[in-house]
C-alpha atoms as a PDB file:
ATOM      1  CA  UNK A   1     -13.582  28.026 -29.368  1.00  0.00           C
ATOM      2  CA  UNK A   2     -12.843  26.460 -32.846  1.00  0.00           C
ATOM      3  CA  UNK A   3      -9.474  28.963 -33.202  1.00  0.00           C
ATOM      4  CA  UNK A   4      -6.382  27.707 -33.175  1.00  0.00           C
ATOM      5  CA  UNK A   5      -4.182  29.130 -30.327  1.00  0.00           C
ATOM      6  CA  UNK A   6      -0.844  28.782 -31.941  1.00  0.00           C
ATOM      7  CA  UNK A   7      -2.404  31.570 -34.702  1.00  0.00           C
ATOM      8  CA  UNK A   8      -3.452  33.788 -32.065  1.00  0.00           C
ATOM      9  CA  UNK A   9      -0.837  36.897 -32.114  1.00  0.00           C
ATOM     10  CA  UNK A  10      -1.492  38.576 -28.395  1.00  0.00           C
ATOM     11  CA  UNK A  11       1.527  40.591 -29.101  1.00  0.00           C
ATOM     12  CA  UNK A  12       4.392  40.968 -31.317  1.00  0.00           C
ATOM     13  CA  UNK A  13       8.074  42.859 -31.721  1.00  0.00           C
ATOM     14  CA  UNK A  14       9.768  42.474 -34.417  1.00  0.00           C
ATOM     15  CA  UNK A  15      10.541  38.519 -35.506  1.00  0.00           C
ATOM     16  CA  UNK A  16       9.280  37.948 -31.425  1.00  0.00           C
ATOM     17  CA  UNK A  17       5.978  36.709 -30.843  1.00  0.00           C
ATOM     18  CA  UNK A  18       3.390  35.845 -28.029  1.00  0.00           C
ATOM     19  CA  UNK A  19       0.949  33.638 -28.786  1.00  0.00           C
ATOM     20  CA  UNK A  20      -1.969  32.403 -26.805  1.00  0.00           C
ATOM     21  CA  UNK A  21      -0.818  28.956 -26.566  1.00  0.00           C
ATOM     22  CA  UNK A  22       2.452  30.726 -24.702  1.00  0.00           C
ATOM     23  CA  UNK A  23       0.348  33.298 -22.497  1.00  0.00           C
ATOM     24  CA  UNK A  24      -1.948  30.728 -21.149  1.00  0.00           C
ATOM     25  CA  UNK A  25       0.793  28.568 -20.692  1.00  0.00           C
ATOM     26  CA  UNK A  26       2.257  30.826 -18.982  1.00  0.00           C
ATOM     27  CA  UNK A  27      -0.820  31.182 -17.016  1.00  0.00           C
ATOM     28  CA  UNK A  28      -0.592  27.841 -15.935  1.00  0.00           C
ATOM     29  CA  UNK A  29       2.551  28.070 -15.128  1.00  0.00           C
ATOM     30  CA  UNK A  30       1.755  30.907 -12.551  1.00  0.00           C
ATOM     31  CA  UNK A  31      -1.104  28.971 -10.870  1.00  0.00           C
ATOM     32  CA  UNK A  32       0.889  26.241 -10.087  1.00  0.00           C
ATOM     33  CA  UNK A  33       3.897  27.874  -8.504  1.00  0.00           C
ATOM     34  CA  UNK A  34       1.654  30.904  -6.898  1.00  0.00           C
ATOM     35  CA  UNK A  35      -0.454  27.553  -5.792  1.00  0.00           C
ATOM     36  CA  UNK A  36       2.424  25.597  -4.774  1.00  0.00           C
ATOM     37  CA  UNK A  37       4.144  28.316  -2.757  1.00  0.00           C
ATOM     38  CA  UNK A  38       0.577  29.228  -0.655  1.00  0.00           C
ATOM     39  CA  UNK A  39       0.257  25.742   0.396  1.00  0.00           C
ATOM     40  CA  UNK A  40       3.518  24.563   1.086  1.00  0.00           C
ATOM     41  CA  UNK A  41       4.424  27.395   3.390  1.00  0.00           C
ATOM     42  CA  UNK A  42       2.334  26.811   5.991  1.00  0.00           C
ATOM     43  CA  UNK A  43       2.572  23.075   6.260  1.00  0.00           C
ATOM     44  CA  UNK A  44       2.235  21.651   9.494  1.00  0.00           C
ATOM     45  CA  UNK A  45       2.517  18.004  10.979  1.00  0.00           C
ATOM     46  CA  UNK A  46       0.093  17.826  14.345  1.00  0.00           C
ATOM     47  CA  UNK A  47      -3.086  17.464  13.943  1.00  0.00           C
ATOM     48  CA  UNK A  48      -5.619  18.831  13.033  1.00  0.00           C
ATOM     49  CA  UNK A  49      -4.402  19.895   9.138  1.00  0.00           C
ATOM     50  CA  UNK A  50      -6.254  22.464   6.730  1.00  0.00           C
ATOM     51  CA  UNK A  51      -7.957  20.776   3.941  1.00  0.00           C
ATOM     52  CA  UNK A  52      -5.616  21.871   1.796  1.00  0.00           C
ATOM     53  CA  UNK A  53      -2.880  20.600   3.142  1.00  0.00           C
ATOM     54  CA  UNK A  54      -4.847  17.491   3.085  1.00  0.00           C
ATOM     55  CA  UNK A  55      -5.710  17.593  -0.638  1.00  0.00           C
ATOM     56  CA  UNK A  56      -2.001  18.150  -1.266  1.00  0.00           C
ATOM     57  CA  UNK A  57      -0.891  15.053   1.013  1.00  0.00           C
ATOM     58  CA  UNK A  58      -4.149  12.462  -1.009  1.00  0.00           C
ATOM     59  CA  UNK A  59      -2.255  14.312  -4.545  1.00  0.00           C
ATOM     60  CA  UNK A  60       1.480  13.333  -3.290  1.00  0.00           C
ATOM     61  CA  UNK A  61       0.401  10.030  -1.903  1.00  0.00           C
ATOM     62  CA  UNK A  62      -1.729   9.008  -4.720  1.00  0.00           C
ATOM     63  CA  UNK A  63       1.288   9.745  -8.057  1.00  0.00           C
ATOM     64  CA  UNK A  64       3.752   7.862  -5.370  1.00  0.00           C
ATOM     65  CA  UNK A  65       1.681   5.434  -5.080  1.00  0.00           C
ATOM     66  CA  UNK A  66       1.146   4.706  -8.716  1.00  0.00           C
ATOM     67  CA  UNK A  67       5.136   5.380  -8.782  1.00  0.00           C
ATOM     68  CA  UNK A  68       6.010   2.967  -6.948  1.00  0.00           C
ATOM     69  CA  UNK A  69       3.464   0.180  -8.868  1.00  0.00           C
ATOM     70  CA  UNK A  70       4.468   0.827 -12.238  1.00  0.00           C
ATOM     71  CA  UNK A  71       8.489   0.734 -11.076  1.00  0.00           C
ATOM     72  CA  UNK A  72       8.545  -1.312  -8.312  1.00  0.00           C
ATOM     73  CA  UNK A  73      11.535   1.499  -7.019  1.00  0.00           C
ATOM     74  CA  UNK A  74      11.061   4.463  -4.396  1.00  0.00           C
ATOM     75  CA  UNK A  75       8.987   6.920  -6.323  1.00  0.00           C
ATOM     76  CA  UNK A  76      11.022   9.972  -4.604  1.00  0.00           C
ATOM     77  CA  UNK A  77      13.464  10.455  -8.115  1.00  0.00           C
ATOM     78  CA  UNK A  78      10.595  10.333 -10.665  1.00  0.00           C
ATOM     79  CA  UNK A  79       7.884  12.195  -8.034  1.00  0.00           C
ATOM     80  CA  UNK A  80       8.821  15.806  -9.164  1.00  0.00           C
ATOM     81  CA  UNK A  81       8.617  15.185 -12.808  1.00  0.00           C
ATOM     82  CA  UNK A  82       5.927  12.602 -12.643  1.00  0.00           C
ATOM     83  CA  UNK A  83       3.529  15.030 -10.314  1.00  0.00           C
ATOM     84  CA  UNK A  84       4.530  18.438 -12.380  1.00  0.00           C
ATOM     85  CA  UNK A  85       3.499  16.523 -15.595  1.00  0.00           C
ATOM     86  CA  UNK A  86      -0.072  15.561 -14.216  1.00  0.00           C
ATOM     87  CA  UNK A  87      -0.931  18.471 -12.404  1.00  0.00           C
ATOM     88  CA  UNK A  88       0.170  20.730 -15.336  1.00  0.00           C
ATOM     89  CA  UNK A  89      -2.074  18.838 -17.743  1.00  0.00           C
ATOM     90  CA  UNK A  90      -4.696  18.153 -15.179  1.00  0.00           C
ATOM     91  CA  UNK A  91      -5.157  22.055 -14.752  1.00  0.00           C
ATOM     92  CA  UNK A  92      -4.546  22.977 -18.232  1.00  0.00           C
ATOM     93  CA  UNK A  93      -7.452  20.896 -19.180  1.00  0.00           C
ATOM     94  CA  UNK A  94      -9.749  22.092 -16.042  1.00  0.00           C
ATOM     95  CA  UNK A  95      -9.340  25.802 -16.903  1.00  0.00           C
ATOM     96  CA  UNK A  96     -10.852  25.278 -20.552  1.00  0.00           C
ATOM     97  CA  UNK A  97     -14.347  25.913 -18.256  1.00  0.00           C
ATOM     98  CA  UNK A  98     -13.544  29.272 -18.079  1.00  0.00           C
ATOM     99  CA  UNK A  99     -14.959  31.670 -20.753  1.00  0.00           C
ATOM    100  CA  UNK A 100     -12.413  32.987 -22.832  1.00  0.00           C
ATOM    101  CA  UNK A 101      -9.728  30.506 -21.437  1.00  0.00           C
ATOM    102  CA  UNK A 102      -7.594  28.381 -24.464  1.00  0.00           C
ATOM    103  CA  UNK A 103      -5.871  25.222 -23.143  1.00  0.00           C
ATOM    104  CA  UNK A 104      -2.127  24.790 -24.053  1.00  0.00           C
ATOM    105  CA  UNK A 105      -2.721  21.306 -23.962  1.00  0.00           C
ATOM    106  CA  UNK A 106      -4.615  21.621 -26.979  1.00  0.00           C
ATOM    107  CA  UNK A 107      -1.935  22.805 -29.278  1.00  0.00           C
ATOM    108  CA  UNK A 108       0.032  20.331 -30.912  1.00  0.00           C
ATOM    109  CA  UNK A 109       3.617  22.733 -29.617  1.00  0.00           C
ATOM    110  CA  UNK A 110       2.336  22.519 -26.359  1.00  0.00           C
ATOM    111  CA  UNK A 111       1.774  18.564 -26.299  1.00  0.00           C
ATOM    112  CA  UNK A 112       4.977  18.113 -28.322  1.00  0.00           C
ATOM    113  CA  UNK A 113       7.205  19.866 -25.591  1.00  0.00           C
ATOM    114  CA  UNK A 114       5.610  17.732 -22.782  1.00  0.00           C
ATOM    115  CA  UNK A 115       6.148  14.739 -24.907  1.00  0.00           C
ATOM    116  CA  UNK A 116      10.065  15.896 -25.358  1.00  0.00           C
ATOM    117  CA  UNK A 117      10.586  16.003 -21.783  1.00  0.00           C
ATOM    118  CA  UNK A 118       9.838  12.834 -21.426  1.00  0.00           C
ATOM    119  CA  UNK A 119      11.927  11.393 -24.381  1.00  0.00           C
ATOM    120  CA  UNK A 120      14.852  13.130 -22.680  1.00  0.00           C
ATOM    121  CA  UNK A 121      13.730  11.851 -19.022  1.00  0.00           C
ATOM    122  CA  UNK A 122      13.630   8.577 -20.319  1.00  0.00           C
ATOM    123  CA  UNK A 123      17.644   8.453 -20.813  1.00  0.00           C
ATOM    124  CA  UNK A 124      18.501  10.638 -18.485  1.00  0.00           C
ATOM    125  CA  UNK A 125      16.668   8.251 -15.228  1.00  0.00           C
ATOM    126  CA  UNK A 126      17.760   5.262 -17.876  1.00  0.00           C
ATOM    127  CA  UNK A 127      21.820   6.429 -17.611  1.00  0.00           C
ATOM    128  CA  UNK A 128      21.478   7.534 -13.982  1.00  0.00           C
ATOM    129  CA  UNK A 129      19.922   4.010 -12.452  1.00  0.00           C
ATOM    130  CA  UNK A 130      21.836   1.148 -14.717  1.00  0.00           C
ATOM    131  CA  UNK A 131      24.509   3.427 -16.308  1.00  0.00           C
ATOM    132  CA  UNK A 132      25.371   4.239 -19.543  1.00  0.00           C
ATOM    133  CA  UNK A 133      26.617   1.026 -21.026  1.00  0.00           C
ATOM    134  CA  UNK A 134      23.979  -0.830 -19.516  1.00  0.00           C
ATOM    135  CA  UNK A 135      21.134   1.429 -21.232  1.00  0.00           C
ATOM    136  CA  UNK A 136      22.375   1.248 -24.342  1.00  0.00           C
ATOM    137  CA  UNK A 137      22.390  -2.465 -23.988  1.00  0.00           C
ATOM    138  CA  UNK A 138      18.923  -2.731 -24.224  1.00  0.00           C
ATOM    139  CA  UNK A 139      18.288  -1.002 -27.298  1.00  0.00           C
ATOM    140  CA  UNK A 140      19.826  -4.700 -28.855  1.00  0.00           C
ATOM    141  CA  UNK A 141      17.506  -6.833 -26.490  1.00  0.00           C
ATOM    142  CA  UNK A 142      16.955  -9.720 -27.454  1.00  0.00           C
ATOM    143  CA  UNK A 143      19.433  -9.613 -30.556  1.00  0.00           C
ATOM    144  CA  UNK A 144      21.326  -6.969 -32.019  1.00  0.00           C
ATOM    145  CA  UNK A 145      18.818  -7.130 -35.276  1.00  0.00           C
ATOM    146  CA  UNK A 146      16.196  -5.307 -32.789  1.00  0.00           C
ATOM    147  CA  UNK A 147      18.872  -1.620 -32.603  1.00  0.00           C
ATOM    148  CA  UNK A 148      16.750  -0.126 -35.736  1.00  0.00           C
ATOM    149  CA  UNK A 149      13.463  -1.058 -34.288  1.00  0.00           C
ATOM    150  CA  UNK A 150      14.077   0.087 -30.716  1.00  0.00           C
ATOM    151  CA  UNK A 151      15.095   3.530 -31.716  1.00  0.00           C
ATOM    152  CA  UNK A 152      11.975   3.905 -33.756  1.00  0.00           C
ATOM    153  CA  UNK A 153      10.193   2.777 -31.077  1.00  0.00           C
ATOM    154  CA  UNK A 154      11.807   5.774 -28.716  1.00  0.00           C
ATOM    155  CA  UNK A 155      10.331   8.086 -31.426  1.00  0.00           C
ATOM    156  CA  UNK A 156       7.340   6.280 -32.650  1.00  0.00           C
ATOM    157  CA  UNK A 157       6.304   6.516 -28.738  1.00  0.00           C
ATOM    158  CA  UNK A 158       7.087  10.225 -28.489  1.00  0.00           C
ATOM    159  CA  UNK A 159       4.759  11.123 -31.314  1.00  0.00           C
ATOM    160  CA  UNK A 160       1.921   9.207 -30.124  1.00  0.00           C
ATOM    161  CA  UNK A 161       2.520  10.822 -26.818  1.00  0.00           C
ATOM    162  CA  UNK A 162       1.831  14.054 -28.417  1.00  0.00           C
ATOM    163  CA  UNK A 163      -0.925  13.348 -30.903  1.00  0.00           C
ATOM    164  CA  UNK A 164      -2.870  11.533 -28.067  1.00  0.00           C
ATOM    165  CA  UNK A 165      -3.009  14.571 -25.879  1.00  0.00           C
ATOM    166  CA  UNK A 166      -3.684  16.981 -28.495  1.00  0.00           C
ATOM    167  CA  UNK A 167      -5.937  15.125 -30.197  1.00  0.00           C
ATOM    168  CA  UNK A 168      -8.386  14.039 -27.327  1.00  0.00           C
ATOM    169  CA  UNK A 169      -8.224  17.645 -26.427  1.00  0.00           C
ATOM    170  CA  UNK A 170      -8.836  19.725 -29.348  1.00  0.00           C
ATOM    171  CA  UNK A 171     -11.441  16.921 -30.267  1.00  0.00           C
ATOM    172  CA  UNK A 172     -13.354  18.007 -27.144  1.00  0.00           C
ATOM    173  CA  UNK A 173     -13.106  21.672 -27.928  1.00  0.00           C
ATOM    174  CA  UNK A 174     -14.606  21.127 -31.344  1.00  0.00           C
ATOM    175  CA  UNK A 175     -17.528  18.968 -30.311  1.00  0.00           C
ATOM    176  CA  UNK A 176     -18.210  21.601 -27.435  1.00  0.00           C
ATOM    177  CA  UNK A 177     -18.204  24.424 -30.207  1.00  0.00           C
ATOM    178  CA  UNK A 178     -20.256  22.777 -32.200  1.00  0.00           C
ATOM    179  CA  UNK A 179     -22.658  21.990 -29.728  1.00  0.00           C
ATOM    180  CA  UNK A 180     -22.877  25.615 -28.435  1.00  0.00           C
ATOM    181  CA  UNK A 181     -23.650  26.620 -31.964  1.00  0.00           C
ATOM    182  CA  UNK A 182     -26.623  24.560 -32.451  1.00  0.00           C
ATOM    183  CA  UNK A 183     -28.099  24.611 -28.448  1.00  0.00           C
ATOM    184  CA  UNK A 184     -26.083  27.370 -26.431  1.00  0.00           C
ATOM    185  CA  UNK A 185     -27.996  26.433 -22.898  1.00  0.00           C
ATOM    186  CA  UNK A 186     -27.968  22.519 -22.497  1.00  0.00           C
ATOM    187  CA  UNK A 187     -25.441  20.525 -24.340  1.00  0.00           C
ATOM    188  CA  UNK A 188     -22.956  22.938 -23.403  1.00  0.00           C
ATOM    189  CA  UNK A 189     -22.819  22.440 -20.182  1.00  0.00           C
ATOM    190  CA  UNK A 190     -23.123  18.844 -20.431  1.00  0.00           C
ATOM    191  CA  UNK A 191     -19.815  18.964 -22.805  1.00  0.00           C
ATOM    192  CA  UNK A 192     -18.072  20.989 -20.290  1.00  0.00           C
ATOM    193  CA  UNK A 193     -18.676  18.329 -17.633  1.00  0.00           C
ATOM    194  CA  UNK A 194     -17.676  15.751 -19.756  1.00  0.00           C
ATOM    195  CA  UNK A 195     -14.764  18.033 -20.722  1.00  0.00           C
ATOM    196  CA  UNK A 196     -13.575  18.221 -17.131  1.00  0.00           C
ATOM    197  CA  UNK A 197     -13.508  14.320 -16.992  1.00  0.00           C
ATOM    198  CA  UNK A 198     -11.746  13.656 -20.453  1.00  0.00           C
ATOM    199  CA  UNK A 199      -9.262  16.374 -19.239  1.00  0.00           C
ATOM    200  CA  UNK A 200      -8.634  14.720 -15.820  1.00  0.00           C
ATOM    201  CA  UNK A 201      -8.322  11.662 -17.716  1.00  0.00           C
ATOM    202  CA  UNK A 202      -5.835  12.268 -19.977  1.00  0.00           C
ATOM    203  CA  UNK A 203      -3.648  14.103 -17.463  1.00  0.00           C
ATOM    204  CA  UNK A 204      -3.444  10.716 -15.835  1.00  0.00           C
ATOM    205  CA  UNK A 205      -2.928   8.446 -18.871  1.00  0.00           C
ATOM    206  CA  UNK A 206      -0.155  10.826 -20.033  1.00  0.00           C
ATOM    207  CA  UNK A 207       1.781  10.804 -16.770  1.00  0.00           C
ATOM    208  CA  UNK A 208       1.282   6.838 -16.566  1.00  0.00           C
ATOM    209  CA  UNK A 209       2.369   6.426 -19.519  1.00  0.00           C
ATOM    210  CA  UNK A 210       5.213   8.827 -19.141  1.00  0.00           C
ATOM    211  CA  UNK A 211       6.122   6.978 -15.797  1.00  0.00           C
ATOM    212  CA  UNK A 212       6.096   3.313 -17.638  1.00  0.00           C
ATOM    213  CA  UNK A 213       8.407   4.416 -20.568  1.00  0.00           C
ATOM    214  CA  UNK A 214      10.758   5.381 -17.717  1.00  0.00           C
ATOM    215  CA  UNK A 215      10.278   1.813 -15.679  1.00  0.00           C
ATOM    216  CA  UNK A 216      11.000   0.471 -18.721  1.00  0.00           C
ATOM    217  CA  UNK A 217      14.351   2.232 -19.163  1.00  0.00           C
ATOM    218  CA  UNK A 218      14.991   1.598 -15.055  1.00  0.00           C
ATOM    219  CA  UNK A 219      14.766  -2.167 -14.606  1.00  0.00           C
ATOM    220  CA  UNK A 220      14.292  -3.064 -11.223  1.00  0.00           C
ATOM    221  CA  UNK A 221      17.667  -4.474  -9.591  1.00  0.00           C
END
């Protein structure tokens, strides 16, 4: 549990090289489109629906929801990033129950990529609500003196995105390691539960967080 996925070689050709932090990504990956495509295609509107149906519609309603009170806007443009954010987080961190199973989410590539996609979101919702002249107008709000400090900011923000996630994650893998070594039938399971909380957690402070750094670039008309 203590290994570091990035330095886990699963196979290799040449200068090419798949890692466990890629494979189980990958695995993810899989879930939630094999996921996605058995529940959407049998969605129905008349009553009664199947429960999972149902626990898609509480998922959907729930991220608009918050949406729509961090932005004040219609959540609809920032839903499919927003949603595919959480609930790739949410079940990278849920799977780490499962013996054997490495979350992505706790290496520090993994957390940086999410983190990237949301530096270039923020821009590209930015450019595409206000325009481009208009976005770049608030990187010298209130004075011009602010331009240096802004962009830092962009960055500063972008790294702590990344640390946050990896860090609360791999923290929680370490502790549970080193509470298996010492009492392998209690603590662990108690660690796992409170794994499955942090990791539900975090999913939802990264995607809130995500979604307010874009509010911030979409000012309300």
């Amino acid at each position: 549990m203590l290994n570091n996925p990035d330095q886990i070689i699963l196979w290799q050709y040449g200068l090419i090289k798949i890692n466990a932090t890629l494979a189980f990504t990958w695995l993810v990956m899989v879930f939630l489109v094999g996921g996605s495509f058995l529940v959407t295609r049998r969605l129905s509107v008349d009553a009664p629906i199947s429960r999972v149906q149902n626990l898609l519609e509480v998922i959907v309603l729930s991220v608009n929801q918050q949406v729509h009170e961090l932005s004040q806007q219609q959540p609809a443009p920032y839903l499919p990033l927003i949603g595919t954010l959480f609930l790739f987080i949410f079940l990278s961190n849920v799977l780490a129950v499962v013996p054997g199973f490495m979350p992505p989410t706790g290496s520090l590539s993994t957390t940086t990529a999410l983190a990237l996609t949301v530096f270039v979101a923020v821009p590209v919702y930015g450019i595409y609500r206000v325009g481009l002249w208009r976005y770049l107008k608030q990187y010298c709000q209130p004075s011009v003196f602010m331009l240096p400090f802004n962009i830092v900011g962009e960055f500063s923000r972008t790294l702590a995105l990344a640390v946050r996630l990896y860090g609360n994650i791999m923290s929680g893998t370490v502790i549970g390691g080193i509470f298996l070594s010492f009492t392998p039938l209690f603590f662990p399971v108690v660690m796992q539960l409170l794994g499955l909380l942090t990791g539900a957690i975090q999913a939802y402070i990264f995607s809130i967080l995500a979604m307010v750094y874009i509010a911030s670039a979409t000012p309300r008309e």
